[in-house]
C-alpha atoms as a PDB file:
ATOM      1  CA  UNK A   1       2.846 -20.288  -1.522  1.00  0.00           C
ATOM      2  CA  UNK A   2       5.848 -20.568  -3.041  1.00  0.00           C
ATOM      3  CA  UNK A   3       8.479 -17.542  -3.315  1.00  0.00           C
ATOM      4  CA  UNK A   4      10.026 -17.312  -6.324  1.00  0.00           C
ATOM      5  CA  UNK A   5      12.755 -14.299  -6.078  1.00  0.00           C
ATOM      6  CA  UNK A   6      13.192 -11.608  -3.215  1.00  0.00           C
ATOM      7  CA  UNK A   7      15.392  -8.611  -3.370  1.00  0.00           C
ATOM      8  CA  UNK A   8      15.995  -6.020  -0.703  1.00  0.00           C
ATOM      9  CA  UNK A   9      18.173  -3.139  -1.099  1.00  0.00           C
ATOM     10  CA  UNK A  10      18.318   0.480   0.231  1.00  0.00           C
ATOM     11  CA  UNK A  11      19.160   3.826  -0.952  1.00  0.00           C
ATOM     12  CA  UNK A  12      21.617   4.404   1.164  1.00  0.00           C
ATOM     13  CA  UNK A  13      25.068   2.709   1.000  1.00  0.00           C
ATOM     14  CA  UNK A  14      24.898   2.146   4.507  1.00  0.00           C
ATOM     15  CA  UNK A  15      21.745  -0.932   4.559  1.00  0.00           C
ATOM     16  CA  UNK A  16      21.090  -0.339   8.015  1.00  0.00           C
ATOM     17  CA  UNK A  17      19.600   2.993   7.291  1.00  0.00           C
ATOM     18  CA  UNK A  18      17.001   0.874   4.551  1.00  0.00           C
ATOM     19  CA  UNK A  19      13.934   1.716   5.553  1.00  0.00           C
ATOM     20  CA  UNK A  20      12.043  -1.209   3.464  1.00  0.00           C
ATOM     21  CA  UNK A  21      11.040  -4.928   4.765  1.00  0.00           C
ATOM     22  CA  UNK A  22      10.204  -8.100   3.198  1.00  0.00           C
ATOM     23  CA  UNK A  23       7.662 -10.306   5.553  1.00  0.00           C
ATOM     24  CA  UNK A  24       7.237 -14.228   4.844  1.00  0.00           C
ATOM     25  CA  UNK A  25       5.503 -16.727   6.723  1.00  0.00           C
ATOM     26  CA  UNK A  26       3.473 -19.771   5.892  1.00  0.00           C
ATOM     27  CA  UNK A  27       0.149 -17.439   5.833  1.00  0.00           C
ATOM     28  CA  UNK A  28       1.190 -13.709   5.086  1.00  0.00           C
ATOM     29  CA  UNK A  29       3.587 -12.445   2.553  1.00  0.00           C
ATOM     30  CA  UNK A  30       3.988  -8.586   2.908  1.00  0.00           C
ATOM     31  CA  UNK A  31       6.252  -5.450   1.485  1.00  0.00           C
ATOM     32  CA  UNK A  32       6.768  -3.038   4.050  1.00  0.00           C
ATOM     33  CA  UNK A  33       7.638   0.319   3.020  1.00  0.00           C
ATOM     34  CA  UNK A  34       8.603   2.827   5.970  1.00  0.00           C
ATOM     35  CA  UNK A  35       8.155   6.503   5.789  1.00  0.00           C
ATOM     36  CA  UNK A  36      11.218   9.254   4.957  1.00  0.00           C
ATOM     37  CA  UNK A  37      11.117  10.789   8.281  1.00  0.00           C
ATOM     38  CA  UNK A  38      10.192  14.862   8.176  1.00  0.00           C
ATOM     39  CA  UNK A  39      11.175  15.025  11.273  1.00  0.00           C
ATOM     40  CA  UNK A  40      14.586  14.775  13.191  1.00  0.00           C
ATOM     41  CA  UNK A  41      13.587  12.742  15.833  1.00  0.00           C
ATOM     42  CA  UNK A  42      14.902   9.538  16.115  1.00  0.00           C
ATOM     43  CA  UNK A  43      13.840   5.921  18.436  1.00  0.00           C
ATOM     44  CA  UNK A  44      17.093   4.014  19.919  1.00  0.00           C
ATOM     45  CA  UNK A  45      18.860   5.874  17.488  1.00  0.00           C
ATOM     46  CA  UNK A  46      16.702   4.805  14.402  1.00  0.00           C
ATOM     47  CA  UNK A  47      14.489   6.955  11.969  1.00  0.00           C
ATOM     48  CA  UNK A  48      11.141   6.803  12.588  1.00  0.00           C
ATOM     49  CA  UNK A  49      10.740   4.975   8.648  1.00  0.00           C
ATOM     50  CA  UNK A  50      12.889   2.244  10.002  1.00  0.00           C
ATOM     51  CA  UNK A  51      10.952   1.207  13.342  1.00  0.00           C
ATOM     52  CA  UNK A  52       7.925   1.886  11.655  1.00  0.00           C
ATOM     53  CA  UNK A  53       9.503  -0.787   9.261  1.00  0.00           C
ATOM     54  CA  UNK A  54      10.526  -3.046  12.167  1.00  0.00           C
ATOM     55  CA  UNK A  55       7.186  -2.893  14.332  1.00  0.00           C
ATOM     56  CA  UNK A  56       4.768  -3.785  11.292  1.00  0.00           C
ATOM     57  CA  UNK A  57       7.246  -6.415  10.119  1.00  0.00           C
ATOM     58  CA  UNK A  58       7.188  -7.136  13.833  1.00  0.00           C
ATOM     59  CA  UNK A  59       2.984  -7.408  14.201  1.00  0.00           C
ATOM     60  CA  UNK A  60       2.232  -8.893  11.138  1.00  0.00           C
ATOM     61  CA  UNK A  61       3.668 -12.134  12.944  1.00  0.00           C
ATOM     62  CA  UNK A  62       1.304 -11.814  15.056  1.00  0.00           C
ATOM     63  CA  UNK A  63      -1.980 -11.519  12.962  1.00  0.00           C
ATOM     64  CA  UNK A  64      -3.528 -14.948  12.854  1.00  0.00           C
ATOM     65  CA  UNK A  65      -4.242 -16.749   9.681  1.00  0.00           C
ATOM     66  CA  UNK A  66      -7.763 -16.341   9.403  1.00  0.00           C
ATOM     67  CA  UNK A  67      -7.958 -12.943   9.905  1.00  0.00           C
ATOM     68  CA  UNK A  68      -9.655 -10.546   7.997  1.00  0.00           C
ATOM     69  CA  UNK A  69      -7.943  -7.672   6.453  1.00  0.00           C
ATOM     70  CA  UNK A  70      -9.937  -5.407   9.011  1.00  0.00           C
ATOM     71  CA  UNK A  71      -8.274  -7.504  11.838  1.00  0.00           C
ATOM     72  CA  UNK A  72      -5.300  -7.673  10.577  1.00  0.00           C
ATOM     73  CA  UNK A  73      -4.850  -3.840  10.190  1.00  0.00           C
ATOM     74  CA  UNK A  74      -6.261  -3.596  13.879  1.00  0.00           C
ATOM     75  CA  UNK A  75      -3.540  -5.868  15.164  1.00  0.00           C
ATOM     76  CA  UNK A  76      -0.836  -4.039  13.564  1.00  0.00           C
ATOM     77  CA  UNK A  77      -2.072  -0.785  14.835  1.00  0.00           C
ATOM     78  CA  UNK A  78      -2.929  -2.315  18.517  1.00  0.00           C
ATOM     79  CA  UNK A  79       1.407  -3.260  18.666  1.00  0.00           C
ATOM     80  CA  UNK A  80       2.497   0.028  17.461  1.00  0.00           C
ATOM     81  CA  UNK A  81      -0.013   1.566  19.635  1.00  0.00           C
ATOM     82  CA  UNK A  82       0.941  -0.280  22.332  1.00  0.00           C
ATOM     83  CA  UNK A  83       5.211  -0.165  21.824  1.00  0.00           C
ATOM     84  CA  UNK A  84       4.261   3.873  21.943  1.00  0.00           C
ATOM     85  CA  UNK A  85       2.951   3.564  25.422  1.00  0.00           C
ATOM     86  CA  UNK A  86       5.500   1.505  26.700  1.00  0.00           C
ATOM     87  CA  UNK A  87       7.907   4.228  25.641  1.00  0.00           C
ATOM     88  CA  UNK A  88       5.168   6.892  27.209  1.00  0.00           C
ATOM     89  CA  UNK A  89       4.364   8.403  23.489  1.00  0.00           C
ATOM     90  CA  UNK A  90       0.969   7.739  22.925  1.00  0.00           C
ATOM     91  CA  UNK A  91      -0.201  11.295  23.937  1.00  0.00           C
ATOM     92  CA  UNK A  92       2.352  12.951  22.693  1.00  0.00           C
ATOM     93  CA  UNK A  93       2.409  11.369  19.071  1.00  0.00           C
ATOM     94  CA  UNK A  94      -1.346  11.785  19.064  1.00  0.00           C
ATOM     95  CA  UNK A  95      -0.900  14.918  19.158  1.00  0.00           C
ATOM     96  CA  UNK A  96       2.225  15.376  17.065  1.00  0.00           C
ATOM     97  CA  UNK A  97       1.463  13.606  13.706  1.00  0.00           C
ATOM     98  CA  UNK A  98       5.142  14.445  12.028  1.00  0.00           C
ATOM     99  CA  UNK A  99       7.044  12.273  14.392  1.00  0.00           C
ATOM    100  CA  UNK A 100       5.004   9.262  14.287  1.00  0.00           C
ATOM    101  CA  UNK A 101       6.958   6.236  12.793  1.00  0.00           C
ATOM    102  CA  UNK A 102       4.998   5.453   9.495  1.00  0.00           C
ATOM    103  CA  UNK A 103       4.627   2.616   7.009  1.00  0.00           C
ATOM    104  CA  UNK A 104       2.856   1.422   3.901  1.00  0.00           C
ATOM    105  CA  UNK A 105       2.138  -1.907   3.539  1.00  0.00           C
ATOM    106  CA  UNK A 106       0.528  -4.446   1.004  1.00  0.00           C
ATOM    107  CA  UNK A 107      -0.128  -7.964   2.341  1.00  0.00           C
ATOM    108  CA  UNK A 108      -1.339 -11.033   0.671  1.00  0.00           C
ATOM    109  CA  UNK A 109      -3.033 -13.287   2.946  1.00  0.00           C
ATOM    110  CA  UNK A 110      -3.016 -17.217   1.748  1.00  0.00           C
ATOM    111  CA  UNK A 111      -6.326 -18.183   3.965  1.00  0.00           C
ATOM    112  CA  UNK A 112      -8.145 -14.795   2.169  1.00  0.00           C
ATOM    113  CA  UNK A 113      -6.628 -15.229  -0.887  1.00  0.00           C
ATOM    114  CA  UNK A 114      -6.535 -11.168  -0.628  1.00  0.00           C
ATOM    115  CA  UNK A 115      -4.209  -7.989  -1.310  1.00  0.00           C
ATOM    116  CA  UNK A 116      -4.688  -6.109   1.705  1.00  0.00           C
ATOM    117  CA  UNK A 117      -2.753  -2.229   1.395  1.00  0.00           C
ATOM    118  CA  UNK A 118      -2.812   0.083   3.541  1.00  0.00           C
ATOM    119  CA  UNK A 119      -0.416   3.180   1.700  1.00  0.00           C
ATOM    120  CA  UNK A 120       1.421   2.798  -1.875  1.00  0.00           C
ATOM    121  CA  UNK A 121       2.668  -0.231  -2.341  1.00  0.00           C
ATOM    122  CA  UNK A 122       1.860  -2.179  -5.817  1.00  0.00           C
ATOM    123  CA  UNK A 123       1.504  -5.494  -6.930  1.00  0.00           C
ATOM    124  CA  UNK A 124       1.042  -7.418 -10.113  1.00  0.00           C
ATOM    125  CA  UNK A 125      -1.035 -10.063 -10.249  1.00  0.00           C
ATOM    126  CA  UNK A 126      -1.220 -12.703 -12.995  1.00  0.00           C
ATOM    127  CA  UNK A 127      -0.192  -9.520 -15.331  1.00  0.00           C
ATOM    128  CA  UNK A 128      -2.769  -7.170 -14.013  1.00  0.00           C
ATOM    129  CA  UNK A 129      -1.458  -4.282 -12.355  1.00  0.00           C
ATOM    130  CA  UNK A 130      -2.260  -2.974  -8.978  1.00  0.00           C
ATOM    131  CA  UNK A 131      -1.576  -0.005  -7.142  1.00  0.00           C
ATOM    132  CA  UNK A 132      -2.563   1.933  -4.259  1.00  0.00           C
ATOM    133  CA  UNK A 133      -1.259   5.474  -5.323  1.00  0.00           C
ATOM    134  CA  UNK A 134      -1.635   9.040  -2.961  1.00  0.00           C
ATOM    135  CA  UNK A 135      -3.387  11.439  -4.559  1.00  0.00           C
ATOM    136  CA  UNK A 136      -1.285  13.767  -2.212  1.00  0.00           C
ATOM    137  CA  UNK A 137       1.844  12.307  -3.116  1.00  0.00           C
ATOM    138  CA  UNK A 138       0.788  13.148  -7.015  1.00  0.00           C
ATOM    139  CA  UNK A 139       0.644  16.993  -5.894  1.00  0.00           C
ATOM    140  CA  UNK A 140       3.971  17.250  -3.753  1.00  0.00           C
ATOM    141  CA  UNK A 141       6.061  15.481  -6.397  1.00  0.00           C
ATOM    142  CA  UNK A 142       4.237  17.786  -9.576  1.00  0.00           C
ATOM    143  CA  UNK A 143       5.382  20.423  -7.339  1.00  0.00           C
ATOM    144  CA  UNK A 144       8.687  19.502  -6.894  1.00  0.00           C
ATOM    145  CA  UNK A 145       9.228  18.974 -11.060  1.00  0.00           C
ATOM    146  CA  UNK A 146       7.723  22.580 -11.181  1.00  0.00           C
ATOM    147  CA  UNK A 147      10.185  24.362  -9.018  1.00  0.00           C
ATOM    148  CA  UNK A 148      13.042  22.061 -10.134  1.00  0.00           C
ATOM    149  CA  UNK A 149      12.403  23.516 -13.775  1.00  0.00           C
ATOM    150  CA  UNK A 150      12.413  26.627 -12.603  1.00  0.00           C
ATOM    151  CA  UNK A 151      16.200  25.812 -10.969  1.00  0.00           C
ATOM    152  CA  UNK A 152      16.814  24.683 -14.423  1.00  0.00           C
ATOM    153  CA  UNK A 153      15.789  27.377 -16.505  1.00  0.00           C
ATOM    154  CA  UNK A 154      17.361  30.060 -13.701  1.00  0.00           C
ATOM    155  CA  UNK A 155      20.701  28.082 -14.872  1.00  0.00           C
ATOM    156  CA  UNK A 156      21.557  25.340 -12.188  1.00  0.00           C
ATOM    157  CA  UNK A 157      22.016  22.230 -13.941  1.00  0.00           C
ATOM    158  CA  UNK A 158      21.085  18.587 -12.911  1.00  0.00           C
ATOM    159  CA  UNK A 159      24.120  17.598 -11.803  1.00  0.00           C
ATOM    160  CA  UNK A 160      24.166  20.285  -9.583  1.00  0.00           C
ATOM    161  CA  UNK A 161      20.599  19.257  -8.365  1.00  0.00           C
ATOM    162  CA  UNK A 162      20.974  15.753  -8.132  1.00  0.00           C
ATOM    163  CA  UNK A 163      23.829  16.927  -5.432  1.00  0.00           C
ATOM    164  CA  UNK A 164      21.962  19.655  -3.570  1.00  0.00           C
ATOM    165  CA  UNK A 165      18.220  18.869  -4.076  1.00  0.00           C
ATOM    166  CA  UNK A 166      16.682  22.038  -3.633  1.00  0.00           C
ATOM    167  CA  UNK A 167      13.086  20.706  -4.883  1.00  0.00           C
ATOM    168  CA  UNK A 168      12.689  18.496  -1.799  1.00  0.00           C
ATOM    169  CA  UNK A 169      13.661  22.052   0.572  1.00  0.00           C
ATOM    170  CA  UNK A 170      11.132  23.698  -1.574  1.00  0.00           C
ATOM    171  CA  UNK A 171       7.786  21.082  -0.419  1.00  0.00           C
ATOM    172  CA  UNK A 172       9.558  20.260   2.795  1.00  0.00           C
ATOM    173  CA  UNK A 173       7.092  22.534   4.792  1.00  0.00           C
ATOM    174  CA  UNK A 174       4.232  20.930   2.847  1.00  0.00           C
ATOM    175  CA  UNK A 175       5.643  17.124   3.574  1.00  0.00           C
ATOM    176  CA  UNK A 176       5.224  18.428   7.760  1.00  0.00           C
ATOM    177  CA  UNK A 177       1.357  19.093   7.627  1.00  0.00           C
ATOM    178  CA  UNK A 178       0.826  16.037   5.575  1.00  0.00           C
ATOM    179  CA  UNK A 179       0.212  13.784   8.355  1.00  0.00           C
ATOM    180  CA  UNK A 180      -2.530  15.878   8.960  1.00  0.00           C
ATOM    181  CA  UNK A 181      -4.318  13.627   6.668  1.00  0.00           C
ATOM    182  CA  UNK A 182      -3.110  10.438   7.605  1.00  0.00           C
ATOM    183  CA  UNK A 183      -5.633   8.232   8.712  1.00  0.00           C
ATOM    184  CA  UNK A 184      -8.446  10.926   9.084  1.00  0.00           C
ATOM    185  CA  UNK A 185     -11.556  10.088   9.170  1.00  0.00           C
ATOM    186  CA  UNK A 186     -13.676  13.082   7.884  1.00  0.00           C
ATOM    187  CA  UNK A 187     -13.241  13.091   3.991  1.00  0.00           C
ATOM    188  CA  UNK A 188     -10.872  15.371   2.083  1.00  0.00           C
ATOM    189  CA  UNK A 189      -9.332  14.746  -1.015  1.00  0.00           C
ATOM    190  CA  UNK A 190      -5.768  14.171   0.273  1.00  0.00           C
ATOM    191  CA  UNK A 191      -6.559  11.558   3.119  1.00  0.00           C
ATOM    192  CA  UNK A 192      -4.684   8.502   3.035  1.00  0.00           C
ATOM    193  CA  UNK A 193      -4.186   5.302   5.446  1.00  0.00           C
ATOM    194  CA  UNK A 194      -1.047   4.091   6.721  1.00  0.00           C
ATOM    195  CA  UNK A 195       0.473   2.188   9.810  1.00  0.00           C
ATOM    196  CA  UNK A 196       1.614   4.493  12.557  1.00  0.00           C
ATOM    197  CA  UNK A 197      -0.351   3.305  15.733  1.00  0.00           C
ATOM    198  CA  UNK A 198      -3.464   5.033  14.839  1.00  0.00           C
ATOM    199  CA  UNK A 199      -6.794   3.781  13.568  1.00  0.00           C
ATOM    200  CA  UNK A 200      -7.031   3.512   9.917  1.00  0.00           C
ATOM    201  CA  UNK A 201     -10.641   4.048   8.411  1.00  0.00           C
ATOM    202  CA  UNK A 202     -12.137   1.323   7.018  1.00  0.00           C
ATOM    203  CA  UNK A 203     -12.090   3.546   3.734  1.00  0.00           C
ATOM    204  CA  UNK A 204      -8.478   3.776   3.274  1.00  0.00           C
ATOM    205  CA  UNK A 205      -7.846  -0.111   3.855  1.00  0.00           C
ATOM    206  CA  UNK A 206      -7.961  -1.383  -0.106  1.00  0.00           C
ATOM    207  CA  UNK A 207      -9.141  -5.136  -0.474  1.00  0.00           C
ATOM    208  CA  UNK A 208      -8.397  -6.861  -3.683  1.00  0.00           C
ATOM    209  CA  UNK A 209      -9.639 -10.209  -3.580  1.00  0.00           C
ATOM    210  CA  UNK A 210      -7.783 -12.728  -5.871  1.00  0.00           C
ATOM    211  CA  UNK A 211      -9.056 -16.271  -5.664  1.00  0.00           C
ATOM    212  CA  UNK A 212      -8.089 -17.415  -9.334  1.00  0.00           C
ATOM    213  CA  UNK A 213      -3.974 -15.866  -9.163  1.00  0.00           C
ATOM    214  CA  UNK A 214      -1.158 -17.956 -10.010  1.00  0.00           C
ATOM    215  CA  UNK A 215       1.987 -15.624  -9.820  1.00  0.00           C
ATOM    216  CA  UNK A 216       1.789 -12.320  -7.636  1.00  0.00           C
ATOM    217  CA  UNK A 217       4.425  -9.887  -7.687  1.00  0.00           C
ATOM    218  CA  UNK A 218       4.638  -7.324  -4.497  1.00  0.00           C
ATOM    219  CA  UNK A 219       7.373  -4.722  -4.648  1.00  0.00           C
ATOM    220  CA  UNK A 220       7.833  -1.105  -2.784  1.00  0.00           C
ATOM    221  CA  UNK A 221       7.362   2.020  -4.796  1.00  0.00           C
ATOM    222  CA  UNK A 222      11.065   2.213  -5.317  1.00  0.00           C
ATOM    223  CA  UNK A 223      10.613   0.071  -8.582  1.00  0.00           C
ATOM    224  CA  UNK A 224       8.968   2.525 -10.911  1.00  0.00           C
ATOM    225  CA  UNK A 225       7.379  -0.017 -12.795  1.00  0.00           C
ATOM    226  CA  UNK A 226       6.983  -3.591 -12.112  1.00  0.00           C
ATOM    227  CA  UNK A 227       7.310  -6.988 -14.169  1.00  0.00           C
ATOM    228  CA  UNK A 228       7.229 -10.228 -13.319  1.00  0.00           C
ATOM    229  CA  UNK A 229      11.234 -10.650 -13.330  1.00  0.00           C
ATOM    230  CA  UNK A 230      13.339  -9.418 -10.459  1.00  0.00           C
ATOM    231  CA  UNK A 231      15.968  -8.668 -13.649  1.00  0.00           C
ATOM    232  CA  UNK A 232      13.549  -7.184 -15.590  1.00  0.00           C
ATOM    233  CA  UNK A 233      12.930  -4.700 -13.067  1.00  0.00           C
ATOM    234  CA  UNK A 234      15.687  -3.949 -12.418  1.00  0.00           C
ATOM    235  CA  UNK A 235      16.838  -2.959 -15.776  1.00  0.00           C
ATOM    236  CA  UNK A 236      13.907  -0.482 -16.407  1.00  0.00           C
ATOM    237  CA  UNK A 237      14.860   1.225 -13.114  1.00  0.00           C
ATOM    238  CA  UNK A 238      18.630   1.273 -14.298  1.00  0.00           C
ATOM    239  CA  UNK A 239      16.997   2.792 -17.441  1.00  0.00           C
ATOM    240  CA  UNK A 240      15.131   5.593 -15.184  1.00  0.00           C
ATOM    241  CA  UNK A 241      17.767   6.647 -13.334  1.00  0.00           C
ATOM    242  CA  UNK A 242      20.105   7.254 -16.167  1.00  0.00           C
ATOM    243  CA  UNK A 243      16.754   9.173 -18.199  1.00  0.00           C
ATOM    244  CA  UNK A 244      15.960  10.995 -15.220  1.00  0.00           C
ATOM    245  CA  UNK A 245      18.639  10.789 -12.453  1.00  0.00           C
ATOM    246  CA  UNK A 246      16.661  13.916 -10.535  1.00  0.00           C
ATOM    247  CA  UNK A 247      13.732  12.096 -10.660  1.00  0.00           C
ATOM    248  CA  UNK A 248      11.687  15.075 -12.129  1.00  0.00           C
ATOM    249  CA  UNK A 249      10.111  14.433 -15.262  1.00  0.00           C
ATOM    250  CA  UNK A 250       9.555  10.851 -16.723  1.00  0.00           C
ATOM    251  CA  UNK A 251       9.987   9.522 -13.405  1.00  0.00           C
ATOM    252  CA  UNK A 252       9.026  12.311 -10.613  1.00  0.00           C
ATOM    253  CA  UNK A 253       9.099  11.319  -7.407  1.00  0.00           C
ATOM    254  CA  UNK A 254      10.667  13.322  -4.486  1.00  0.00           C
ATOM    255  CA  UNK A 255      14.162  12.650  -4.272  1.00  0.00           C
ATOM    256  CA  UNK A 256      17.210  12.282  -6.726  1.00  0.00           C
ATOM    257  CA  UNK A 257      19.656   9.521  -7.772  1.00  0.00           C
ATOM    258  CA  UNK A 258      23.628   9.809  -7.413  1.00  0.00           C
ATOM    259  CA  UNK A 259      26.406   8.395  -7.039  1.00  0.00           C
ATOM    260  CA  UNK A 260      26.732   8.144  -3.753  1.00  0.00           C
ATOM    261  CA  UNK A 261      23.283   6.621  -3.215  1.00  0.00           C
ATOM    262  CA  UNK A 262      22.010   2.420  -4.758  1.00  0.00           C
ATOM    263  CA  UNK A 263      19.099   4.226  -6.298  1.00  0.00           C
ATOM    264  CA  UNK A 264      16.309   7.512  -5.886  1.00  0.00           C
ATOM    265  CA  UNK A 265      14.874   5.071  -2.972  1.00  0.00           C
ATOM    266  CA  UNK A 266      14.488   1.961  -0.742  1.00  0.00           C
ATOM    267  CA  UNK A 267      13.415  -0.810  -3.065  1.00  0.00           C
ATOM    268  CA  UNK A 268      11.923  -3.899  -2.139  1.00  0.00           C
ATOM    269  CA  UNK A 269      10.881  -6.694  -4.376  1.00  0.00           C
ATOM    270  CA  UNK A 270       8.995 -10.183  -3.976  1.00  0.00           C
ATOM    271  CA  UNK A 271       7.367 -13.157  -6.681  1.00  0.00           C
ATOM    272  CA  UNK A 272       5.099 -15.794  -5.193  1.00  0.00           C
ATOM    273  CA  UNK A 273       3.402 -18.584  -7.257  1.00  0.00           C
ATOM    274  CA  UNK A 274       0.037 -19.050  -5.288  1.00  0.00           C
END
């Protein structure tokens, strides 16, 4: 494997608060996308998306090369599970699924020759898009747009928005249950898998076996669209966030862009040629 560009940059001007991670080793390659905390507890001062970031980055080291993706996910969930015992959280966090630390991840393993993602990360692959999208994600940002409109047309403007988001107070109590469908096993519509130190079901772990790719492209879902070229990528989110700096209609996702932030979110971005 050979990597051809990397970018990391957060939303925040302040990079230690980035809450992305870029993995590469002679086996894995992996985008690591932690979780906007919903709640306000922190771990040695840390949001929970950032040392969910950290421990995955952390235990993919440790997966070994021959692995399959159902191994590798166990390993990853064995450290975090284990790094919450240490700290004597394991019951607790159980219990309490809005304070887990929480990641999505997409992997490419070299020995597989495999995507492996667990959450929303995307990839392109030899020009052949890949995603990994929550159908719950779909509903809370739809009904974000919907009440933002209705700011709009009560006479707030999106200046004013993009400064005080009130769309993101407005599905706030909605973003606390939705780790009630994290990694659950019985089927609902709105489950989804992710890394926080509990088992993921076998049916939220997406394989995508790729034994013929030449060029794979792995980014976080803070590019809106992805193309082969770090630059090119970077100009259509440019493009997006002067269209749509609330991030509401042709690119709706849950918070906005100003001009005190880099961009609407973490972005992470990585070419291989296989």
């Amino acid at each position: 494997m050979q990597v051809v560009e990397e970018f990391l940059e957060g939303r925040n001007k302040d990079q230690s608060l980035c809450e992305d991670g870029i993995f590469v080793s002679n086996d894995f390659i992996a985008i690591i996308d932690g979780a906007t905390a919903k709640s306000k507890v922190q771990y040695g001062g840390k949001s929970s998306g950032r040392v969910a970031m950290e421990k995955v980055k952390a235990a993919i080291g440790t997966i070994p090369a021959n692995a399959t993706a159902y191994e590798a996910v166990e390993v990853v969930t064995k450290y975090i599970a284990d790094w919450y015992k240490s700290i004597r959280k394991y019951e607790h966090l159980k219990a309490n699924s809005v304070e887990r630390p929480t990641a999505s991840t997409i992997i490419y393993s070299k020995n597989k020759k495999e995507l492996w993602c667990v959450g929303d990360c995307h990839a392109l692959v030899d020009n052949e898009y890949i995603n990994n999208d929550k159908l719950i994600d779909k509903v809370m940002m739809e009904a974000r747009s919907l009440y933002l409109q209705t700011e709009i047309l009560k006479g707030k403007t999106v200046e004013e928005l993009c400064e005080k988001d009130t769309g993101w107070d407005f599905i706030f109590p909605l973003l606390e249950r939705q780790g009630m469908f994290q990694n659950r096993e019985e089927y609902t519509e709105f489950n989804y898998g992710v890394f926080d130190g509990f088992s993921v079901p076998k049916s939220l772990i997406r394989v995508v076996k790729i034994p013929n790719a030449k060029f794979v492209v792995m980014a976080s879902d803070g590019y809106p669209k992805l193309y082969n070229i770090l630059e090119e990528a970077e100009k259509h989110l440019k493009k997006v966030l002067k269209e749509d700096p609330l991030c509401f209609t042709s690119n709706k996702s849950f918070k906005p862009y100003n001009s005190s932030f880099n961009s609407f979110d973490d972005r992470s971005f990585i070419s291989i040629k296989v």
